[in-house]
N, C-alpha and C. Protein backbone atom coordinates (compact mmCIF):
# COMPACT_ATOMS: atom_id res chain seq x y z
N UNK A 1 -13.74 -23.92 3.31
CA UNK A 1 -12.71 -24.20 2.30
C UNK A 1 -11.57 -23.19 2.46
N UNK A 2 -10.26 -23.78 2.79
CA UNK A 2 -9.27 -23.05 2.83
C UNK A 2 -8.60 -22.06 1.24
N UNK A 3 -8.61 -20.69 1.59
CA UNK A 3 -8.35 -20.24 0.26
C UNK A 3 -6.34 -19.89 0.01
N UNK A 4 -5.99 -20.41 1.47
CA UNK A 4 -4.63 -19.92 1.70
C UNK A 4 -3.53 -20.29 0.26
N UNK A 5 -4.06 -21.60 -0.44
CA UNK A 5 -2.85 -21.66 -2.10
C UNK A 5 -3.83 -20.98 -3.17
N UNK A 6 -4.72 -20.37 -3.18
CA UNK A 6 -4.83 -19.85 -4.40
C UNK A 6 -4.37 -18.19 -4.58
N UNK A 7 -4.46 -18.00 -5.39
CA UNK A 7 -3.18 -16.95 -6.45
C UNK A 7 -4.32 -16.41 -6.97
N UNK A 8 -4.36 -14.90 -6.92
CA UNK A 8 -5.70 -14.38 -7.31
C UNK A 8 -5.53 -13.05 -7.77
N UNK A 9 -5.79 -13.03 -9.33
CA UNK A 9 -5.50 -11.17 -9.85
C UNK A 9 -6.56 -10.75 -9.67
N UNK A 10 -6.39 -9.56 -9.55
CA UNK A 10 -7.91 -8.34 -9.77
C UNK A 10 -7.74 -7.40 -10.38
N UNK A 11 -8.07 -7.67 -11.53
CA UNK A 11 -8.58 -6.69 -12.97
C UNK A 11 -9.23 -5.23 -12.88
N UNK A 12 -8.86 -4.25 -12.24
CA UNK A 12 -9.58 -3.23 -12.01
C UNK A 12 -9.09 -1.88 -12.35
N UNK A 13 -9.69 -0.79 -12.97
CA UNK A 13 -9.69 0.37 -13.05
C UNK A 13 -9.56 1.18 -12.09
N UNK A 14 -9.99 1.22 -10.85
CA UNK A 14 -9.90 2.09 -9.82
C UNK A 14 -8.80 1.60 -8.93
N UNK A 15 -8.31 1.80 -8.45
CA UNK A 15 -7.06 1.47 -7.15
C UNK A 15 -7.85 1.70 -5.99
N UNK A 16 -8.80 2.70 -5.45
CA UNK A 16 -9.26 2.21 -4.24
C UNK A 16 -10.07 0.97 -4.43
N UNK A 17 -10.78 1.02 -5.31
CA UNK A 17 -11.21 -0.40 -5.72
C UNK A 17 -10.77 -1.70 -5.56
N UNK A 18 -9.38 -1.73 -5.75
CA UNK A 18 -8.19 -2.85 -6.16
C UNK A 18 -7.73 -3.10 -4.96
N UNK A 19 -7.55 -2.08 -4.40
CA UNK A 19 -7.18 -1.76 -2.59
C UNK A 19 -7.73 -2.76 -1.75
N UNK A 20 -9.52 -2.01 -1.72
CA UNK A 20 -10.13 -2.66 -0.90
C UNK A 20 -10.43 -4.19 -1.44
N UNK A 21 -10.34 -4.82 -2.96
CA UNK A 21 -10.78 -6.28 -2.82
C UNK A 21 -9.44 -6.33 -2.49
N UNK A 22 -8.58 -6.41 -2.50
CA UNK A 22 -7.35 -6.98 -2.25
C UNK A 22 -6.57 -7.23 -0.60
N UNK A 23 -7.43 -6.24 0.41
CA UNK A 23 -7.68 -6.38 1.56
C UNK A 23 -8.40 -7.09 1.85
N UNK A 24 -10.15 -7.32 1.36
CA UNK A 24 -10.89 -8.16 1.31
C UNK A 24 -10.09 -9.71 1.33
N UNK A 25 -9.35 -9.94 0.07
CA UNK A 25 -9.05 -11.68 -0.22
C UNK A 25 -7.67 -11.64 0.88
N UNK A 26 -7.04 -11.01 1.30
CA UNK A 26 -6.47 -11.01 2.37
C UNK A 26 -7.00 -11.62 3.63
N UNK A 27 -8.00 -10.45 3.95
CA UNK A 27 -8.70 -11.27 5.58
C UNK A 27 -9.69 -12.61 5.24
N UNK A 28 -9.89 -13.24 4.04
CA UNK A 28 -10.55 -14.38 3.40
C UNK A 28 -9.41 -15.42 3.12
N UNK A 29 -7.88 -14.78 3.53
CA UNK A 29 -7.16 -15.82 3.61
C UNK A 29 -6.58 -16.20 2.27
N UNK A 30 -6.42 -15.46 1.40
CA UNK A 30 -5.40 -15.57 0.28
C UNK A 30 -4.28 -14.69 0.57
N UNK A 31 -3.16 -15.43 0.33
CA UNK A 31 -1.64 -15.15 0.67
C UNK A 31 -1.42 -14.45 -1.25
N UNK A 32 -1.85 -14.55 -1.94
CA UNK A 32 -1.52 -14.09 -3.39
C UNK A 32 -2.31 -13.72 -4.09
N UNK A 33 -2.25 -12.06 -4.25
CA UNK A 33 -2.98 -11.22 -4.73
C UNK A 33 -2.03 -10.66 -5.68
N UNK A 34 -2.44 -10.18 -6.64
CA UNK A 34 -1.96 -9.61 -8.03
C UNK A 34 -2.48 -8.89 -8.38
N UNK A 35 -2.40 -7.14 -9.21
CA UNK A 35 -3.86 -6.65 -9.39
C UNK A 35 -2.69 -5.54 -11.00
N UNK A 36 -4.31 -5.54 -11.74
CA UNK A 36 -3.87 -5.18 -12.52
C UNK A 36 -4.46 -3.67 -12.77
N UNK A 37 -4.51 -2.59 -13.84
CA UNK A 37 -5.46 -2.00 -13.91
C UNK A 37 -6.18 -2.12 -15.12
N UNK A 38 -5.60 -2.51 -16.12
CA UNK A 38 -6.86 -2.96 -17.02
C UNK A 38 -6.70 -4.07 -17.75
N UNK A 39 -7.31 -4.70 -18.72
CA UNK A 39 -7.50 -5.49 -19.61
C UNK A 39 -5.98 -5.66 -20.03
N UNK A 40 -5.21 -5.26 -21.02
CA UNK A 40 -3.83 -5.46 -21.54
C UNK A 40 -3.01 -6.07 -20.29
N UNK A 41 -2.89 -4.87 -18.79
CA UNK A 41 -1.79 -5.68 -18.24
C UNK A 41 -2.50 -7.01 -17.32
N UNK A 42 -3.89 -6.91 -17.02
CA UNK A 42 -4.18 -8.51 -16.87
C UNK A 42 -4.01 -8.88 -17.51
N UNK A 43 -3.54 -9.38 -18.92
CA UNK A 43 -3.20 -10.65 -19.99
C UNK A 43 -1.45 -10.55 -19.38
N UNK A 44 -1.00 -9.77 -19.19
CA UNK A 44 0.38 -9.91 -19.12
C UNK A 44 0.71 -10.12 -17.65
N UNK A 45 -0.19 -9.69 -16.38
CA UNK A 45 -0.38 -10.63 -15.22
C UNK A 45 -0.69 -11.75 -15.34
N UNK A 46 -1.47 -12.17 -15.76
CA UNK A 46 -1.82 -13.80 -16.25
C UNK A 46 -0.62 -14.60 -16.62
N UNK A 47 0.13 -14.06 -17.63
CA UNK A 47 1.01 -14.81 -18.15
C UNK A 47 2.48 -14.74 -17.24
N UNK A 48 2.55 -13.38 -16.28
CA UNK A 48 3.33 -13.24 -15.63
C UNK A 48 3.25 -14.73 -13.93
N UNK A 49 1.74 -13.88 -13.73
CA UNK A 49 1.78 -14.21 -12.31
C UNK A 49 1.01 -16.13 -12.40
N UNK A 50 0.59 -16.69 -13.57
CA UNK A 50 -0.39 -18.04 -13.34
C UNK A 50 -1.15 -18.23 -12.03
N UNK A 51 -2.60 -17.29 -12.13
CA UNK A 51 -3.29 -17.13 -11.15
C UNK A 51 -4.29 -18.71 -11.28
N UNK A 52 -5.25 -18.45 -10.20
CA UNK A 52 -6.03 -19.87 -10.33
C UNK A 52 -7.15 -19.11 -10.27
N UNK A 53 -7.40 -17.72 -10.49
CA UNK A 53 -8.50 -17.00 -10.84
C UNK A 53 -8.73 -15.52 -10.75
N UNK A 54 -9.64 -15.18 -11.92
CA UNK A 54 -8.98 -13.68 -12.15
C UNK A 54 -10.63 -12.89 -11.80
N UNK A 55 -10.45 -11.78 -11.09
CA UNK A 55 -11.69 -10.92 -10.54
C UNK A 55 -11.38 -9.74 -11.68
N UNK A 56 -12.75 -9.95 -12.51
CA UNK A 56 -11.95 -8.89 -13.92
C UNK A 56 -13.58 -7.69 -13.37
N UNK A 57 -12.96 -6.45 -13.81
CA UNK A 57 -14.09 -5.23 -13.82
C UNK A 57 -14.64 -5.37 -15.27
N UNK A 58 -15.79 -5.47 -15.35
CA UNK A 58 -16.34 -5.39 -16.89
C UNK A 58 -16.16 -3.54 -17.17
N UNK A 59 -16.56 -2.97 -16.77
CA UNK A 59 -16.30 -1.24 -17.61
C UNK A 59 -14.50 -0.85 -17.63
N UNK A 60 -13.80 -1.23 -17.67
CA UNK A 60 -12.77 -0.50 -18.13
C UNK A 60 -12.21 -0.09 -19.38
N UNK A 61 -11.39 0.69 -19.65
CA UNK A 61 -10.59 1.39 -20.48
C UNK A 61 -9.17 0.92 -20.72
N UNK A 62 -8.72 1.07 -21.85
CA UNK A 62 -9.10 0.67 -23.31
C UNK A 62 -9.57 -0.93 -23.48
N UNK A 63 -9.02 -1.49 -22.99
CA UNK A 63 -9.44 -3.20 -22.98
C UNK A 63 -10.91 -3.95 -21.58
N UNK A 64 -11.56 -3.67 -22.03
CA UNK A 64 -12.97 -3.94 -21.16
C UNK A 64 -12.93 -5.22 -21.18
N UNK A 65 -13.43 -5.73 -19.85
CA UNK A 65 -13.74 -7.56 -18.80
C UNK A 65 -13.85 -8.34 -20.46
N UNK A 66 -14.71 -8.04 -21.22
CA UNK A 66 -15.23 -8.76 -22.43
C UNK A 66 -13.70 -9.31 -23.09
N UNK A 67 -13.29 -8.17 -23.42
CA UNK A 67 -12.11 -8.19 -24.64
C UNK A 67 -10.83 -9.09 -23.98
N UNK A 68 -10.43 -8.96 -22.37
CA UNK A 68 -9.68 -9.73 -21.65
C UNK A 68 -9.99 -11.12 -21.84
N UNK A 69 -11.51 -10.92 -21.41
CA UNK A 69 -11.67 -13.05 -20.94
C UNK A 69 -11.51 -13.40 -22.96
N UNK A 70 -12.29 -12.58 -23.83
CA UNK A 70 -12.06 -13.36 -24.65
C UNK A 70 -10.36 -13.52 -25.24
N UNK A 71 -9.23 -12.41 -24.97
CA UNK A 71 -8.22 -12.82 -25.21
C UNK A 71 -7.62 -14.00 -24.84
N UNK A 72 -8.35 -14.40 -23.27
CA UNK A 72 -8.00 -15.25 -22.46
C UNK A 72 -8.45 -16.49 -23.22
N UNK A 73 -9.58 -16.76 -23.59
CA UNK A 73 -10.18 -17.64 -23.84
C UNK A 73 -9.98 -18.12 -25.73
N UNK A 74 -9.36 -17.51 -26.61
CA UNK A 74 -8.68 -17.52 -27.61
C UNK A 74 -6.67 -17.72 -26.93
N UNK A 75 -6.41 -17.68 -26.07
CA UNK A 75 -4.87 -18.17 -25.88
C UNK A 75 -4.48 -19.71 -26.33
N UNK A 76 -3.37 -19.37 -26.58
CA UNK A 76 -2.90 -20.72 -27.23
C UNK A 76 -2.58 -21.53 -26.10
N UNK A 77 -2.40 -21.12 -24.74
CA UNK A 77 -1.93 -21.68 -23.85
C UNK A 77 -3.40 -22.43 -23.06
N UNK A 78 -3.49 -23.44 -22.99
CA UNK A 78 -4.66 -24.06 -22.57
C UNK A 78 -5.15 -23.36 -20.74
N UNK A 79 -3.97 -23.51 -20.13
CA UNK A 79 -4.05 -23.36 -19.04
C UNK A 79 -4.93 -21.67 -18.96
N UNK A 80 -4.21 -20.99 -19.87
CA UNK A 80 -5.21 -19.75 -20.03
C UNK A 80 -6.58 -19.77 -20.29
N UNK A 81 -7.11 -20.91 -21.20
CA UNK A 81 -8.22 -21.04 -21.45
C UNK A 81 -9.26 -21.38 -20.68
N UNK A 82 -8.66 -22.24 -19.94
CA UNK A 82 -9.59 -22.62 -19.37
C UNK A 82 -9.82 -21.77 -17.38
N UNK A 83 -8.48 -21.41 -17.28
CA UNK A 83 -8.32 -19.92 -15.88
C UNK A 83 -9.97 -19.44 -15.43
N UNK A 84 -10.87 -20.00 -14.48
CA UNK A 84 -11.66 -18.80 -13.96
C UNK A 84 -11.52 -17.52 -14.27
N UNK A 85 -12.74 -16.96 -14.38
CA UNK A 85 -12.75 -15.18 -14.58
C UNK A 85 -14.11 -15.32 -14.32
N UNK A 86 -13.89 -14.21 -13.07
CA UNK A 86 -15.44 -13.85 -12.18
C UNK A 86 -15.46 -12.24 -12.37
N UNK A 87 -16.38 -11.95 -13.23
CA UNK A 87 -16.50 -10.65 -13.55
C UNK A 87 -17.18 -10.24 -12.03
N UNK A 88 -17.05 -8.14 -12.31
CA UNK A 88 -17.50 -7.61 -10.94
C UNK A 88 -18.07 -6.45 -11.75
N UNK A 89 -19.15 -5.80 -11.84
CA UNK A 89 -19.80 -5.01 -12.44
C UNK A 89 -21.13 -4.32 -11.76
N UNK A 90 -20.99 -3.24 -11.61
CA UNK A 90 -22.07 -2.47 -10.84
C UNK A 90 -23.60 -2.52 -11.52
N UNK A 91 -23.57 -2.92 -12.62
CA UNK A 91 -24.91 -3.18 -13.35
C UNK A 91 -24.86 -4.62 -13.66
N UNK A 92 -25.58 -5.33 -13.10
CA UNK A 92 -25.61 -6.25 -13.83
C UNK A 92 -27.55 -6.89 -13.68
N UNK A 93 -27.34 -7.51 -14.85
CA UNK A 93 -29.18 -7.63 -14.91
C UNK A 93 -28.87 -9.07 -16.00
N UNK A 94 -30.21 -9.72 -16.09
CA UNK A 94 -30.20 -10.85 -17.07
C UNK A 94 -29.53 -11.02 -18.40
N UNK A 95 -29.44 -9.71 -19.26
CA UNK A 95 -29.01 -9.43 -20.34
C UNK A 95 -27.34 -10.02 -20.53
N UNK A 96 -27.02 -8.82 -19.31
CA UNK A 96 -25.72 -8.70 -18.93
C UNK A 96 -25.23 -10.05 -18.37
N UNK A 97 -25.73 -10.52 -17.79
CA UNK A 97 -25.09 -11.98 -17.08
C UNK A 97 -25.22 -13.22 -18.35
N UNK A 98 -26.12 -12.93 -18.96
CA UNK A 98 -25.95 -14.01 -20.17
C UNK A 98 -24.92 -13.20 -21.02
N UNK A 99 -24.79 -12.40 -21.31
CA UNK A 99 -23.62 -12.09 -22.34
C UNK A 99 -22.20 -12.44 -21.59
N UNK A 100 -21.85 -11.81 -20.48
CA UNK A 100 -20.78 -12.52 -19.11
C UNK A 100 -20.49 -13.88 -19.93
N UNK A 101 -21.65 -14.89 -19.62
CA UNK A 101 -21.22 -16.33 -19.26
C UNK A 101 -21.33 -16.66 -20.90
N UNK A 102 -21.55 -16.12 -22.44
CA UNK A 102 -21.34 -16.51 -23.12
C UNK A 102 -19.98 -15.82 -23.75
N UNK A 103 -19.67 -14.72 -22.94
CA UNK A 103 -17.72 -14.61 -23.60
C UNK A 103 -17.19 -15.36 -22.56
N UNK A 104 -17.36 -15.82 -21.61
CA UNK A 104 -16.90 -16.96 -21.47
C UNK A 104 -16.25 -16.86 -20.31
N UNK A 105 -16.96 -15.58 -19.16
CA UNK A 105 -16.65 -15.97 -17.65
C UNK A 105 -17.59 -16.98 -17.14
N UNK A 106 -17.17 -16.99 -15.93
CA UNK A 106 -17.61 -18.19 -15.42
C UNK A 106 -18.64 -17.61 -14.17
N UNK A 107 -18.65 -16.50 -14.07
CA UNK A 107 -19.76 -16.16 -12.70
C UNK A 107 -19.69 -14.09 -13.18
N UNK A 108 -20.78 -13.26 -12.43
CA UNK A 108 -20.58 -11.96 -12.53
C UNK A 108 -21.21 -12.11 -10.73
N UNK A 109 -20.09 -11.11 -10.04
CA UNK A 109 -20.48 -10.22 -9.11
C UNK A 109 -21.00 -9.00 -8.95
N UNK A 110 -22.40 -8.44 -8.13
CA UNK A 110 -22.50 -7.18 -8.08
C UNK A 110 -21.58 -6.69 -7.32
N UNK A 111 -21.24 -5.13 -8.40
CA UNK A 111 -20.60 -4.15 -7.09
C UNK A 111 -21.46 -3.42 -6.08
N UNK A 112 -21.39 -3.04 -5.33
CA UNK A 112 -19.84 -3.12 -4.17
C UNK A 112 -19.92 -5.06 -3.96
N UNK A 113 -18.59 -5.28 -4.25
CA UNK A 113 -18.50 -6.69 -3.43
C UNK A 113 -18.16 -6.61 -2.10
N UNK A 114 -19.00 -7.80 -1.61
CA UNK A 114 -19.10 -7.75 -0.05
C UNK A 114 -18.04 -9.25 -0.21
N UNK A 115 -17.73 -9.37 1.17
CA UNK A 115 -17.07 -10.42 1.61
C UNK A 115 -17.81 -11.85 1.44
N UNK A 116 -18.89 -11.85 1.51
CA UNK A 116 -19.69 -13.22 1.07
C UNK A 116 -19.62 -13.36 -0.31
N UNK A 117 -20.07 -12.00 -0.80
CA UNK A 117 -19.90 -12.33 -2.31
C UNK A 117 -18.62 -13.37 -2.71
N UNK A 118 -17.48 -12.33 -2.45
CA UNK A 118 -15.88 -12.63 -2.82
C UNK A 118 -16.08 -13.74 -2.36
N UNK A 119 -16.07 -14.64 -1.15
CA UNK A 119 -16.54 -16.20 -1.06
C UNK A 119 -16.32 -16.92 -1.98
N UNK A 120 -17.88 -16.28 -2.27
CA UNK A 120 -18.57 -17.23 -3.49
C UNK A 120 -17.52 -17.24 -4.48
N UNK A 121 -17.03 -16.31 -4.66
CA UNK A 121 -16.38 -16.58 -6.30
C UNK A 121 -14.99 -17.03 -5.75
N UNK A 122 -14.32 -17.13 -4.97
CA UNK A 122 -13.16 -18.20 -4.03
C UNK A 122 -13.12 -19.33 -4.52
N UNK A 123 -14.71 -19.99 -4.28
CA UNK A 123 -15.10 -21.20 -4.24
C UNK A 123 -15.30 -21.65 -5.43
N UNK A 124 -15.65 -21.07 -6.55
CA UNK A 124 -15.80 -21.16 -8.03
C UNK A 124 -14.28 -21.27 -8.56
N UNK A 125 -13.57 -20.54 -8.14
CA UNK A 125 -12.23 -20.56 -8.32
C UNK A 125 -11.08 -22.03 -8.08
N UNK A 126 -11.35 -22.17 -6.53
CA UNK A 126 -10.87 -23.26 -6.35
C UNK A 126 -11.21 -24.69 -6.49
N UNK A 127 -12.94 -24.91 -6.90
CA UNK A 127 -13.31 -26.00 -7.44
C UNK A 127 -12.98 -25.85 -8.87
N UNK A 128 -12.94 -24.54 -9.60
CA UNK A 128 -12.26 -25.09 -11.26
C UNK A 128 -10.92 -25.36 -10.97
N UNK A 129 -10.29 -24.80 -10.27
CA UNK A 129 -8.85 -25.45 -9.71
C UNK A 129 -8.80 -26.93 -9.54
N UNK A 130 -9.22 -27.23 -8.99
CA UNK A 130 -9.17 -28.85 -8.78
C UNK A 130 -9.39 -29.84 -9.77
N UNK A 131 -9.20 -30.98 -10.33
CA UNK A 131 -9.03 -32.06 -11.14
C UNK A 131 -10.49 -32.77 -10.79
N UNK A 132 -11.58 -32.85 -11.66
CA UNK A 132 -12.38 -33.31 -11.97
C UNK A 132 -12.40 -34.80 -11.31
């Protein structure tokens, strides 16, 4: 699956972090990367950049993965609502992945993401992209 039209922020706290996925969706063949560093200016990338899917860090400061997708997912703008968000979180366990998918992302990656991982969540991305 070609990822070359999708438009892709990454929600992250760290900049080498942001760096390397953003090199990552590069050699995976996305031409549009966006990156934010936390929660507040991803809502205002979102509204800036209209991604077709957002790679959010669940631990950040002051606005954490949670508080984003649910801003996202309370927007008046539909297209916001319904936007992919593939969380990326160095802990993640059953607890954690059911709480994820009930604020209302749509997948959690372990960190470090590897290039298969990022894939996977490409592909989650660009099939919610597409028209049913």
């Amino acid at each position: 699956m070609p990822f070359g039209d999708l438009s892709v922020l990454v929600v992250e706290d760290e900049s080498f972090t942001r760096m390397v996925l953003a090199k990552m969706l590069g050699t995976l063949g996305v031409k549009a990367v966006h990156q934010a560093a936390d929660g507040e200016s991803g809502l205002a990338a979102v509204a800036a950049h209209s991604p077709d899917l957002v790679l959010c860090d669940v631990e950040m400061q002051p606005m954490d993965g949670f508080g984003f997708v649910q801003a996202l997912r309370g927007s008046g703008d539909s297209r916001q609502r319904a936007l992919p968000v593939v969380f990326m979180s160095g802990r993640v366990d059953g607890d954690r992945e059911a709480r994820a998918h009930d604020s209302g992302a749509d997948a959690v990656l372990v960190k470090p993401v590897t290039p298969a991982s990022l894939r996977e969540a490409l592909v989650i991305g660009a099939r919610a992209g597409q028209p049913a």
